[in-house]
C-alpha atoms as a PDB file:
ATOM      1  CA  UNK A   1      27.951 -34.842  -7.261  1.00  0.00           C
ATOM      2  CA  UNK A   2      28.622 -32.718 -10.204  1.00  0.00           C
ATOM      3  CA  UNK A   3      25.766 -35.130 -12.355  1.00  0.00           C
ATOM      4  CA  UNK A   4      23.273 -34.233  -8.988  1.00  0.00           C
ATOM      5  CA  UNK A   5      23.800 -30.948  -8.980  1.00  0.00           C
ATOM      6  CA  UNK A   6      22.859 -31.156 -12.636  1.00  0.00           C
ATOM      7  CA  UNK A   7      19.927 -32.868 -12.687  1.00  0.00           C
ATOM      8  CA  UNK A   8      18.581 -30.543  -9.473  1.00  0.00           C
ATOM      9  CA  UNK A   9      19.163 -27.504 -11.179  1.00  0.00           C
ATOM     10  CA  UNK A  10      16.852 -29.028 -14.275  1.00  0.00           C
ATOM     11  CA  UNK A  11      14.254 -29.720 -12.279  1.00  0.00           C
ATOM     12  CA  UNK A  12      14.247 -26.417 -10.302  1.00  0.00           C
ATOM     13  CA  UNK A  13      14.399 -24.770 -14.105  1.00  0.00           C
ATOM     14  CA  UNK A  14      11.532 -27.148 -15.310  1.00  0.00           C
ATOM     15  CA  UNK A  15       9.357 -26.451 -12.408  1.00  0.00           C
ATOM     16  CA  UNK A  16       9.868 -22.982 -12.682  1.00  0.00           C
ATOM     17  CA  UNK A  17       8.645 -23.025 -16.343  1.00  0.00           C
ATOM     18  CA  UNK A  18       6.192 -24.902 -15.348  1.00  0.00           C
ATOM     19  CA  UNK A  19       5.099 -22.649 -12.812  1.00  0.00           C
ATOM     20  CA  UNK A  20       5.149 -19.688 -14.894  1.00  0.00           C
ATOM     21  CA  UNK A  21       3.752 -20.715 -18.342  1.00  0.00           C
ATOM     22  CA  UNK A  22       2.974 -18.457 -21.372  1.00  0.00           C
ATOM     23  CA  UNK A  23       1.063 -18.594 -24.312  1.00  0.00           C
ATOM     24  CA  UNK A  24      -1.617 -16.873 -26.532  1.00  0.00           C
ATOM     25  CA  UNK A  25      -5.185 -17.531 -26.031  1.00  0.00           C
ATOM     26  CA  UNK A  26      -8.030 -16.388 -28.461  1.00  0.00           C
ATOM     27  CA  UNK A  27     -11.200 -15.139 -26.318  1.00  0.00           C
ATOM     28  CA  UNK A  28     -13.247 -14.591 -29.445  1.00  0.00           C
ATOM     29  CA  UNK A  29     -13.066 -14.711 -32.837  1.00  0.00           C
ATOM     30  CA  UNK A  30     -10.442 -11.966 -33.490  1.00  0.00           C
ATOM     31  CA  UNK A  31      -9.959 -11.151 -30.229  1.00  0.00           C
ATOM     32  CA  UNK A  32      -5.971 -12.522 -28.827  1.00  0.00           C
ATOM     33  CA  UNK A  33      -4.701 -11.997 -25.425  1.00  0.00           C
ATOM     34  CA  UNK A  34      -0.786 -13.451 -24.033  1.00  0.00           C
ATOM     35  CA  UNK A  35      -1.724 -15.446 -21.181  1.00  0.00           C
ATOM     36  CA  UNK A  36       1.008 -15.906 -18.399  1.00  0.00           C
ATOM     37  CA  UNK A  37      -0.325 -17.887 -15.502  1.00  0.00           C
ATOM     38  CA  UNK A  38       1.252 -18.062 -12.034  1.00  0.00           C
ATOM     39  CA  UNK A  39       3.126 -15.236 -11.667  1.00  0.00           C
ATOM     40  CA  UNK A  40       4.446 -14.000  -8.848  1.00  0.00           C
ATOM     41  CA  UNK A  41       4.140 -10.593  -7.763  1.00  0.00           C
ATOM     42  CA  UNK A  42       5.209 -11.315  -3.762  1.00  0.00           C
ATOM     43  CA  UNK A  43       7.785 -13.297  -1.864  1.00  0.00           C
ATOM     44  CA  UNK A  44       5.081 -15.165  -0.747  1.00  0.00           C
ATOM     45  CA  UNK A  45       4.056 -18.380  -2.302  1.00  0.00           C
ATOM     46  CA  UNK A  46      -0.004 -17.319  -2.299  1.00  0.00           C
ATOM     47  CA  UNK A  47       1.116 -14.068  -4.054  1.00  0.00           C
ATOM     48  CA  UNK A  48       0.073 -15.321  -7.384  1.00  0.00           C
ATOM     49  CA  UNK A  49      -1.645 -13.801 -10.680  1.00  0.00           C
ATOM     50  CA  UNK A  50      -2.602 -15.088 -14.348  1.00  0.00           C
ATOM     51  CA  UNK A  51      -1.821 -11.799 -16.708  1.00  0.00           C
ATOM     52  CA  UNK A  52      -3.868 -11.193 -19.302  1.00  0.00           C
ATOM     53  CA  UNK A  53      -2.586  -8.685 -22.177  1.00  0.00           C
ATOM     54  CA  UNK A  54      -3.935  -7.899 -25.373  1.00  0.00           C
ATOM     55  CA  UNK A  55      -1.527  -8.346 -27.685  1.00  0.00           C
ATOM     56  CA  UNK A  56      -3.596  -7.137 -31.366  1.00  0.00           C
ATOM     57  CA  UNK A  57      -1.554  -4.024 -30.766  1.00  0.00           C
ATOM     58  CA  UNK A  58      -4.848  -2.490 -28.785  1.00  0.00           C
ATOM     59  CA  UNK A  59      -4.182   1.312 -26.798  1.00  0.00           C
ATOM     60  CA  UNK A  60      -4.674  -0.330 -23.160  1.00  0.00           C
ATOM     61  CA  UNK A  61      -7.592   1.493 -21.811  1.00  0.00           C
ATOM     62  CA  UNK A  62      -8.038   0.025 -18.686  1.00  0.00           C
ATOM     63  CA  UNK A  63      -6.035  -2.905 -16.069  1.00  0.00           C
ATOM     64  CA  UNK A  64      -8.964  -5.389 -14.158  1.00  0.00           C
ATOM     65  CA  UNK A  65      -7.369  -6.481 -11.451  1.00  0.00           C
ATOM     66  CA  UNK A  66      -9.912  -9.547  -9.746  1.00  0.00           C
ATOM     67  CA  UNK A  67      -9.893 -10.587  -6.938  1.00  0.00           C
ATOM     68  CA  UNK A  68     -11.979 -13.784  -4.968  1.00  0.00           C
ATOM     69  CA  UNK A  69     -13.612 -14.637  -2.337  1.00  0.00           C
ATOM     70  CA  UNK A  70     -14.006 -17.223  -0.144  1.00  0.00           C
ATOM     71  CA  UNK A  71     -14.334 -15.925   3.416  1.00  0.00           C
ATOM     72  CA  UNK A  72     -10.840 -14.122   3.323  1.00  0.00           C
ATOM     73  CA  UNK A  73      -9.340 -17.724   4.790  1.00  0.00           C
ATOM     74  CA  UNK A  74     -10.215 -19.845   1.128  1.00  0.00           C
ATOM     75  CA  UNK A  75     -10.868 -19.615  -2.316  1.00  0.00           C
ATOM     76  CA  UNK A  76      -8.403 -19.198  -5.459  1.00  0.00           C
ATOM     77  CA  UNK A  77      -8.294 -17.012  -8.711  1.00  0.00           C
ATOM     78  CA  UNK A  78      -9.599 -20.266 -10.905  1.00  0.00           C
ATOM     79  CA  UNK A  79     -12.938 -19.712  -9.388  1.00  0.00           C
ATOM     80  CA  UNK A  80     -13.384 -16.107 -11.155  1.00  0.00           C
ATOM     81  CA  UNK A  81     -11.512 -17.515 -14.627  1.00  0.00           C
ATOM     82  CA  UNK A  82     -14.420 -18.237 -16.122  1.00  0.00           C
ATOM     83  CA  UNK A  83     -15.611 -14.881 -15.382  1.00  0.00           C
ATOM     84  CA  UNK A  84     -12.791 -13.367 -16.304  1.00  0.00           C
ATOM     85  CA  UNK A  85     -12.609 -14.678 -19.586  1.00  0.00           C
ATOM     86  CA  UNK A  86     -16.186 -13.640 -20.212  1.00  0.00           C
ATOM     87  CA  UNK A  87     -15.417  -9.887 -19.302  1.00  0.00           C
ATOM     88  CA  UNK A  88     -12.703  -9.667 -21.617  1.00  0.00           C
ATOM     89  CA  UNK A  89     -14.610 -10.474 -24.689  1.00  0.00           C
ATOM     90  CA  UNK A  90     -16.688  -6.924 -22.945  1.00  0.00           C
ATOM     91  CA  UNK A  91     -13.161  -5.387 -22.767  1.00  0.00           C
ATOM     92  CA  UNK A  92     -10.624  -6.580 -25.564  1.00  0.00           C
ATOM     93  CA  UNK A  93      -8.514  -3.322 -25.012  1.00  0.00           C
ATOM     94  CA  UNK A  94      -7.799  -4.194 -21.468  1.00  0.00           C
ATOM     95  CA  UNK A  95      -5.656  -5.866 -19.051  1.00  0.00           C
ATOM     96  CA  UNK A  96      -6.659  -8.476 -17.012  1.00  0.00           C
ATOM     97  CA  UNK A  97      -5.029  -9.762 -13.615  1.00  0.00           C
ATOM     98  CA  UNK A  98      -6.462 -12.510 -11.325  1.00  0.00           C
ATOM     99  CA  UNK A  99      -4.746 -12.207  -8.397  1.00  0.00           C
ATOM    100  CA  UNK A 100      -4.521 -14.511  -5.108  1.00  0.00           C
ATOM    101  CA  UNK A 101      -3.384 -13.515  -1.965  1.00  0.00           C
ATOM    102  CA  UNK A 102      -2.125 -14.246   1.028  1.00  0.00           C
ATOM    103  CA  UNK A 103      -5.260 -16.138   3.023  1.00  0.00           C
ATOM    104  CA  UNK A 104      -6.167 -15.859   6.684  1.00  0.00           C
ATOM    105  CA  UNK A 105      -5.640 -18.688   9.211  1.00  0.00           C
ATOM    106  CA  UNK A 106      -6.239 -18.891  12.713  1.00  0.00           C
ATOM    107  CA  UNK A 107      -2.615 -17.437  13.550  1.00  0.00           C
ATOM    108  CA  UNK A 108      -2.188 -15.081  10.363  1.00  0.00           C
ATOM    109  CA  UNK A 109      -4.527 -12.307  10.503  1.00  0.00           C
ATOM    110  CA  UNK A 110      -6.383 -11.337   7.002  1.00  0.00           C
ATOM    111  CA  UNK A 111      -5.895  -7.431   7.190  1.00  0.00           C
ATOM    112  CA  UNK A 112      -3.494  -5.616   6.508  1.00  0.00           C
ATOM    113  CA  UNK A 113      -1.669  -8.300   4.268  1.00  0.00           C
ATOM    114  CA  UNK A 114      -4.833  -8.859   2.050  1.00  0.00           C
ATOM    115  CA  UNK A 115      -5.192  -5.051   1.693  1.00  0.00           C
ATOM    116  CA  UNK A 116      -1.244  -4.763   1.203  1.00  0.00           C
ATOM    117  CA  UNK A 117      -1.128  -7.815  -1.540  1.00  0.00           C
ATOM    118  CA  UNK A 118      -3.320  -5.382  -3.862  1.00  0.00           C
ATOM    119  CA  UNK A 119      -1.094  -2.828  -3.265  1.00  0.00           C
ATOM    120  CA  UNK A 120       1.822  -4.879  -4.124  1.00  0.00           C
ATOM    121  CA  UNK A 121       0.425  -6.605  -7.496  1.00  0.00           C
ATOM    122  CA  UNK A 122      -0.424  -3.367  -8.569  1.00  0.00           C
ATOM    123  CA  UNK A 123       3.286  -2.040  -7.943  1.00  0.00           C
ATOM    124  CA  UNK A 124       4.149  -5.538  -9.506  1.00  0.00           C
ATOM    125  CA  UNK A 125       2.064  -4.361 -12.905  1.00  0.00           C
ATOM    126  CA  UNK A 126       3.477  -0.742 -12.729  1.00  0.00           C
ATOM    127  CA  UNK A 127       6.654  -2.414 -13.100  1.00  0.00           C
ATOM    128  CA  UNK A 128       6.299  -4.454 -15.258  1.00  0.00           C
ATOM    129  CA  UNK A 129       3.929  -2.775 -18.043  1.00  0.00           C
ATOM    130  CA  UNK A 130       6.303   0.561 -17.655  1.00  0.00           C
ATOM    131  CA  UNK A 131       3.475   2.719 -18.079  1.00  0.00           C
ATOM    132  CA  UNK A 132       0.580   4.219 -16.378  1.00  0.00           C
ATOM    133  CA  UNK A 133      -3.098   2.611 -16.356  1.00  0.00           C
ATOM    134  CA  UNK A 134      -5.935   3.231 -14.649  1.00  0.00           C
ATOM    135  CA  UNK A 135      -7.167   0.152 -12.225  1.00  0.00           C
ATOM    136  CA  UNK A 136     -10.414  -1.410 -11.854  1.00  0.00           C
ATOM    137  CA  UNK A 137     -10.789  -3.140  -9.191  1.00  0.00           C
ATOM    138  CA  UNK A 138     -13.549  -6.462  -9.236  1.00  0.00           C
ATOM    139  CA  UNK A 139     -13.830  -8.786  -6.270  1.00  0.00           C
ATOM    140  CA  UNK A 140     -16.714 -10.995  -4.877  1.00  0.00           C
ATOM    141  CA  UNK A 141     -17.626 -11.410  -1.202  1.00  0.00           C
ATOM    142  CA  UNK A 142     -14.346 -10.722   0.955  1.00  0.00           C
ATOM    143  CA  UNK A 143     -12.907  -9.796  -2.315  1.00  0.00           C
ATOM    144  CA  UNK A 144     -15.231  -7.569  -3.132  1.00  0.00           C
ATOM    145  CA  UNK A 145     -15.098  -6.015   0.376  1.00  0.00           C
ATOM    146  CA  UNK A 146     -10.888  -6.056  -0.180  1.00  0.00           C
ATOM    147  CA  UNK A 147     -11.671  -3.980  -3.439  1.00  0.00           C
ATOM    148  CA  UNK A 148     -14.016  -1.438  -1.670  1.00  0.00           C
ATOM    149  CA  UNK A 149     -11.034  -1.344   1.694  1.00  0.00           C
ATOM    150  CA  UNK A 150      -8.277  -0.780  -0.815  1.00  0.00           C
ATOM    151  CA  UNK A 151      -9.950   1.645  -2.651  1.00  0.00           C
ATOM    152  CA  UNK A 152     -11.526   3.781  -0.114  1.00  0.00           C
ATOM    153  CA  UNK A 153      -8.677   3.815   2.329  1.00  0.00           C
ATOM    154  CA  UNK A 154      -5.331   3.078   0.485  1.00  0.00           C
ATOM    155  CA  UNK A 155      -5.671   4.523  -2.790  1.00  0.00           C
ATOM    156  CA  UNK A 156      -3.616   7.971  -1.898  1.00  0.00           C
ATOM    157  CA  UNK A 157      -2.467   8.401  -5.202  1.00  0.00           C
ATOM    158  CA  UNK A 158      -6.123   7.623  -7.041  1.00  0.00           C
ATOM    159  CA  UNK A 159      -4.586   4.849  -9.398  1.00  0.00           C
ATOM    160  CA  UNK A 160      -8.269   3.333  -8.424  1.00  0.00           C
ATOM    161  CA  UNK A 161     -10.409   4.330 -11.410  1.00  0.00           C
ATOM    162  CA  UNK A 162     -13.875   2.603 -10.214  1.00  0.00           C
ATOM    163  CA  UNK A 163     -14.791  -0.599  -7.960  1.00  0.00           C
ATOM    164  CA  UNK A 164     -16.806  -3.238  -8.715  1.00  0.00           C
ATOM    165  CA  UNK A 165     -18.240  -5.075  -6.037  1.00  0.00           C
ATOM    166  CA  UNK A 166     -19.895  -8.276  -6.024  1.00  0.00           C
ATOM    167  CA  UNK A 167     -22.185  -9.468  -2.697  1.00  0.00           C
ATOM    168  CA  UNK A 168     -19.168  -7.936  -0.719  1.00  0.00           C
ATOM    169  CA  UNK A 169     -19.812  -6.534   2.639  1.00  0.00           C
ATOM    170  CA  UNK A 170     -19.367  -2.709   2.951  1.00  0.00           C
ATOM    171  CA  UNK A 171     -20.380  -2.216   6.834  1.00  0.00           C
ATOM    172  CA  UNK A 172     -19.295  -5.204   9.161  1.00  0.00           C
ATOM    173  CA  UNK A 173     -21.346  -3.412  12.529  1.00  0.00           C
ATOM    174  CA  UNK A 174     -24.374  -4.256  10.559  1.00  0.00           C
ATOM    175  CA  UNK A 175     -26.596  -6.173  12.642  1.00  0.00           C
ATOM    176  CA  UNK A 176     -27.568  -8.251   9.788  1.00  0.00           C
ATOM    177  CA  UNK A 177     -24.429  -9.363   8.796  1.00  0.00           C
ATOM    178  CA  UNK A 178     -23.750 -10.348  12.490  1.00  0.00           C
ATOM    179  CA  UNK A 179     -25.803 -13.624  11.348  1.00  0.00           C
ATOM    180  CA  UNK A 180     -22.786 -14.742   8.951  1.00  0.00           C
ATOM    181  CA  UNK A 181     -22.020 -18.271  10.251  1.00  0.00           C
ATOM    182  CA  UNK A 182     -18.587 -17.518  10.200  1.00  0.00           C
ATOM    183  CA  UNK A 183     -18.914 -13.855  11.814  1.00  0.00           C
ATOM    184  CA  UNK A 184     -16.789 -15.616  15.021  1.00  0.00           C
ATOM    185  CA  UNK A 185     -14.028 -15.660  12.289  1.00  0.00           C
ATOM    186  CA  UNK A 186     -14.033 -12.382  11.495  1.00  0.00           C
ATOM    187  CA  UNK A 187     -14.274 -10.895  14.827  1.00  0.00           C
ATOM    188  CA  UNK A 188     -11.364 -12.555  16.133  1.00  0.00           C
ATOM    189  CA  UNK A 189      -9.270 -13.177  13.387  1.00  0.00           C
ATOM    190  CA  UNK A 190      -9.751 -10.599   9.889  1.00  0.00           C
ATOM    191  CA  UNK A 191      -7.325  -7.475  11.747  1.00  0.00           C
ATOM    192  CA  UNK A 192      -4.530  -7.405  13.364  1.00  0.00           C
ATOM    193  CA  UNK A 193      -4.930  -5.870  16.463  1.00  0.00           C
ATOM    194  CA  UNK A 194      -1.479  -4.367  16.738  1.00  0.00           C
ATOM    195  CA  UNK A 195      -3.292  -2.129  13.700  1.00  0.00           C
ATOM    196  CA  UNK A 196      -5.885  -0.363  15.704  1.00  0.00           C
ATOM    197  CA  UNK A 197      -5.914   2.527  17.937  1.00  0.00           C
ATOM    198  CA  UNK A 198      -7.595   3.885  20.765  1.00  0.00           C
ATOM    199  CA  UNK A 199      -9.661   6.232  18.226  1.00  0.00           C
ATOM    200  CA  UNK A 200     -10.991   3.609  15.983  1.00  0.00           C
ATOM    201  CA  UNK A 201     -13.028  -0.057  16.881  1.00  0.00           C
ATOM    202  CA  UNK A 202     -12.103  -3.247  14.639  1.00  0.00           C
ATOM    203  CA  UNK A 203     -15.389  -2.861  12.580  1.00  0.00           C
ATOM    204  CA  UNK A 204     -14.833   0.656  11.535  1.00  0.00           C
ATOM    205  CA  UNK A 205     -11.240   0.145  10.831  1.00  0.00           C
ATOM    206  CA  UNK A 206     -11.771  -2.929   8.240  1.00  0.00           C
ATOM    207  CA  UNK A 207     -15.243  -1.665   7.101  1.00  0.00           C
ATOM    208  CA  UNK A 208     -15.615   0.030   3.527  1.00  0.00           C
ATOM    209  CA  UNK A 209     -18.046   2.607   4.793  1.00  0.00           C
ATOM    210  CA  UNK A 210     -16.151   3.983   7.204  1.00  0.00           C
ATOM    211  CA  UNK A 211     -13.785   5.615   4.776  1.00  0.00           C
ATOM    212  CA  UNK A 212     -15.726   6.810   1.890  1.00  0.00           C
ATOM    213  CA  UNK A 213     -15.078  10.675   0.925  1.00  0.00           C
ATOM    214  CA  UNK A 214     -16.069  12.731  -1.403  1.00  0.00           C
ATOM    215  CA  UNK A 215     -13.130  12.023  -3.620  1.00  0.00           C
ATOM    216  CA  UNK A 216     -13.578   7.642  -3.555  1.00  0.00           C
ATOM    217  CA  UNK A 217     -13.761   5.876  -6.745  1.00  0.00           C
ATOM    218  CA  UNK A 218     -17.303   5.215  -8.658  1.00  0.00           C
ATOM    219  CA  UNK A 219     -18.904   2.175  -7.370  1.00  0.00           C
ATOM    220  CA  UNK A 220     -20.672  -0.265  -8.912  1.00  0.00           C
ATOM    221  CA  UNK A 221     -22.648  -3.051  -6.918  1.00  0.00           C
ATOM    222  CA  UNK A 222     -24.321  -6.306  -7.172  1.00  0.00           C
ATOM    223  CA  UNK A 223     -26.651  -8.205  -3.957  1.00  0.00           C
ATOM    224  CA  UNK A 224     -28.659 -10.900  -4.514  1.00  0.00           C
ATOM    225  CA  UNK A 225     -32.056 -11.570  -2.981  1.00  0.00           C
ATOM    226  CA  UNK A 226     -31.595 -14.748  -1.924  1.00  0.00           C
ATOM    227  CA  UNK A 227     -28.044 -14.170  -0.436  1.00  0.00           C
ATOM    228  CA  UNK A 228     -28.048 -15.677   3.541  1.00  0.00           C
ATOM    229  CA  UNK A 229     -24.400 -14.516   3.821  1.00  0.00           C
ATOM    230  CA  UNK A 230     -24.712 -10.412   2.805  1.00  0.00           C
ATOM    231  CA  UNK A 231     -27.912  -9.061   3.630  1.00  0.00           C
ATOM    232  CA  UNK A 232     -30.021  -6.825   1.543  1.00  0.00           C
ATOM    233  CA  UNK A 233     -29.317  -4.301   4.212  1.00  0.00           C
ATOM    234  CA  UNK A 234     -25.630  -3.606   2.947  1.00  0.00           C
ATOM    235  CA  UNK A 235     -26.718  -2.386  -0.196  1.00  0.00           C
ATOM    236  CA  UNK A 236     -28.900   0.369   1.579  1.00  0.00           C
ATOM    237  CA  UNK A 237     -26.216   1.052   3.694  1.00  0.00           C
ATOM    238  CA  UNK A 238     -23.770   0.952   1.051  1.00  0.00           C
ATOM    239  CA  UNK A 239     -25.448   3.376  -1.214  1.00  0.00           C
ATOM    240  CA  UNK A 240     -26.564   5.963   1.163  1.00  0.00           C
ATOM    241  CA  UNK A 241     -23.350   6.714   2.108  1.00  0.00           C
ATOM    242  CA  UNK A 242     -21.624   6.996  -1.284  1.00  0.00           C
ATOM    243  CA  UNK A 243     -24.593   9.178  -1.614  1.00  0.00           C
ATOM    244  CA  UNK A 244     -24.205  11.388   0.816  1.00  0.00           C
ATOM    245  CA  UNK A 245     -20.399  11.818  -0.058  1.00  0.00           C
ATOM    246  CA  UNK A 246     -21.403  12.074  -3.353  1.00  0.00           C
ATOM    247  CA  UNK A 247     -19.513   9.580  -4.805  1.00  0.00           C
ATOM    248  CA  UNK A 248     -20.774   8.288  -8.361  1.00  0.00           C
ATOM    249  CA  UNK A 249     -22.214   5.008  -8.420  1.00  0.00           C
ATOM    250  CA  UNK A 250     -25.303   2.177  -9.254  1.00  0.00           C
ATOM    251  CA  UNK A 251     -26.181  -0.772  -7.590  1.00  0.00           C
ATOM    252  CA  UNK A 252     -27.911  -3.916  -8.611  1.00  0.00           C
ATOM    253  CA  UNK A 253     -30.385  -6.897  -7.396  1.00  0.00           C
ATOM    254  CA  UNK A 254     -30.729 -10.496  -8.786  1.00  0.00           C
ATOM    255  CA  UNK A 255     -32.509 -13.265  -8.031  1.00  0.00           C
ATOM    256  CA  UNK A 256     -30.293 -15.695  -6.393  1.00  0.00           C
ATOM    257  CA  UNK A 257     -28.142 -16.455  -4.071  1.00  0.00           C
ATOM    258  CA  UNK A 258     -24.359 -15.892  -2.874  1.00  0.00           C
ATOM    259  CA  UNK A 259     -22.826 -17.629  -5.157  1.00  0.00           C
ATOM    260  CA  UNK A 260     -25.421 -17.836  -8.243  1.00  0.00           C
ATOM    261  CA  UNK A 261     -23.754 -14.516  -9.993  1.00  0.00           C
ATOM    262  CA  UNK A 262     -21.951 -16.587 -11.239  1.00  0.00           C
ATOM    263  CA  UNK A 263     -24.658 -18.562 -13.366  1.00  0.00           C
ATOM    264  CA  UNK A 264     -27.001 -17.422 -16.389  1.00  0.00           C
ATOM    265  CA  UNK A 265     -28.570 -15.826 -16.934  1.00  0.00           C
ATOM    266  CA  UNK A 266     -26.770 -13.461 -13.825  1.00  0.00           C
ATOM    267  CA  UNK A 267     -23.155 -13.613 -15.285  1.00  0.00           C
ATOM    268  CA  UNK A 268     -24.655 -11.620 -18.404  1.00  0.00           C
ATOM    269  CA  UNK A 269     -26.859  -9.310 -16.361  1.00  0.00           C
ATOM    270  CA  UNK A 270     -23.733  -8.420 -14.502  1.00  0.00           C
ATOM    271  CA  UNK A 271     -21.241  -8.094 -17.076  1.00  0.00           C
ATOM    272  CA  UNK A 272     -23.598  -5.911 -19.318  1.00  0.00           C
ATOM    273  CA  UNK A 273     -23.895  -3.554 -16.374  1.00  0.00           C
ATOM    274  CA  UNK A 274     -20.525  -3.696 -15.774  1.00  0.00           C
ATOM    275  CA  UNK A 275     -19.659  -3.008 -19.236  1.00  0.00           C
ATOM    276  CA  UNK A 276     -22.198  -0.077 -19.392  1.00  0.00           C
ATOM    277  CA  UNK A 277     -20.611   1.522 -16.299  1.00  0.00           C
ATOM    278  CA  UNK A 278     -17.187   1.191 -17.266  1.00  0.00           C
ATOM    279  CA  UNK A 279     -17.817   2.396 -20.900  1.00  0.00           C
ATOM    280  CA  UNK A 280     -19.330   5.495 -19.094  1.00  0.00           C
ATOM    281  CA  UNK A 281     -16.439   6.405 -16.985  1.00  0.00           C
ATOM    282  CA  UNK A 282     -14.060   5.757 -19.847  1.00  0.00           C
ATOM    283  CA  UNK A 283     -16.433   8.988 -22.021  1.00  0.00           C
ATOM    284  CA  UNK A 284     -15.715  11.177 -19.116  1.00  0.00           C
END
């Protein structure tokens, strides 16, 4: 029993080393971060991040915290490595954490826990790091409208120093967006219902727009023209109301589709803009 025991506890330690591994990556000539992969930041098994963290003895400037899409019910953080990677050569002073999150079934509802596993992998880096940052928060499609919720709605202390949002819906009562071939899905399944009130409908409740104010974070944008999924028409909708609260921002159009942003010659176009908006927030 005593050699069982043993030989359980090694492999519990091995897989745990396994699942948490650490090591230094160069992203460009010069340019080092430590890499720890799988953390977690939840009691939940999905509540996973890879870390990023200079470690050239950089002043942190800035903490990207990423997060995918996939429909709120798929996807995983290896989709936006790549990506990732790519920014930080932009951002060498910075931290980077790809996050996953808890994912939406047909009996687990996508908000609030999607909304509440930023909150709690920022709390995890706060604790961790021992110091305070300014977040940027980056998603694409239901991550990029998790970035815009979180920010707009659940950022009472302003930790949220500008979103980035890529093909992400900002109004879900747009008839356009109605056409998503999933939209079944997120009518009956992305809130909680137990959530709502008598004063407030589903759609405004999980939709970005609803709660801009005057004091929401800078907002940068990307749509593309050949998206089927988000429509053109969230951009306009999207940018006339940070306008009107006058809330800084920019917003952006490329030539493909939902998914192509993630291709050349789009990656560059979007992480030159993205660089050029964060770089201007930072000379405030």
């Amino acid at each position: 029993m005593r050699f069982l025991r043993f030989i359980f506890g090694f492999l519990f330690i091995a897989a745990m080393m396994m699942s948490c591994k650490k090591e230094t990556i160069e992203i460009d000539k010069g340019v080092h971060f430590e890499n720890l992969v799988n953390i977690s930041y939840g009691k939940d098994p999905e509540q996973t991040m890879d870390l990023y963290i200079p470690n050239d003895g950089k002043k942190i400037k800035n903490v990207f915290l990423i997060v995918h899409g996939g429909g709120w019910r798929g996807g995983d953080k290896s989709i936006l490595s790549s990506f990732t990677f790519s920014l930080m050569k932009k951002f060498p002073d910075c931290i980077f954490a790809n996050i996953n999150y808890r994912l939406a079934s047909s009996s687990r509802y996508a908000l609030p826990n999607q909304t509440e596993d930023i909150h709690q992998a920022i709390l995890f880096l706060e604790r961790k790091l021992q110091y305070e940052f300014d977040v940027i928060l980056l998603g694409n499609s239901a991550g990029g409208h998790l970035s815009m919720l979180y920010a707009y709605r659940y950022d009472q202390d302003k930790k949220i120093k500008a979103v980035i949002n890529i093909v992400g819906p900002s109004d879900l009562s747009d008839p356009n967006f109605r056409n998503y071939e999933d939209y079944s899905f997120v009518e009956n399944h992305l809130v909680d219902l137990e959530i709502l009130s008598d004063t407030i409908s589903m759609n405004e409740l999980a939709s970005p727009v609803h709660w801009i104010r005057k004091t929401s974070a800078p907002t940068l944008s990307f749509y593309g023209m050949k998206d089927t999924i988000i429509p053109l028409s969230q951009k306009a909708i999207l940018d006339s109301t940070l306008d009107q609260h006058q809330v800084s921002r920019q917003s952006f159009e490329f030539n493909g589709n939902h998914v192509e942003w993630l291709k050349e010659p789009h990656s560059a176009f979007l992480i030159n803009h993205i660089s050029e908006f964060i770089n201007h927030l930072d000379q405030k």
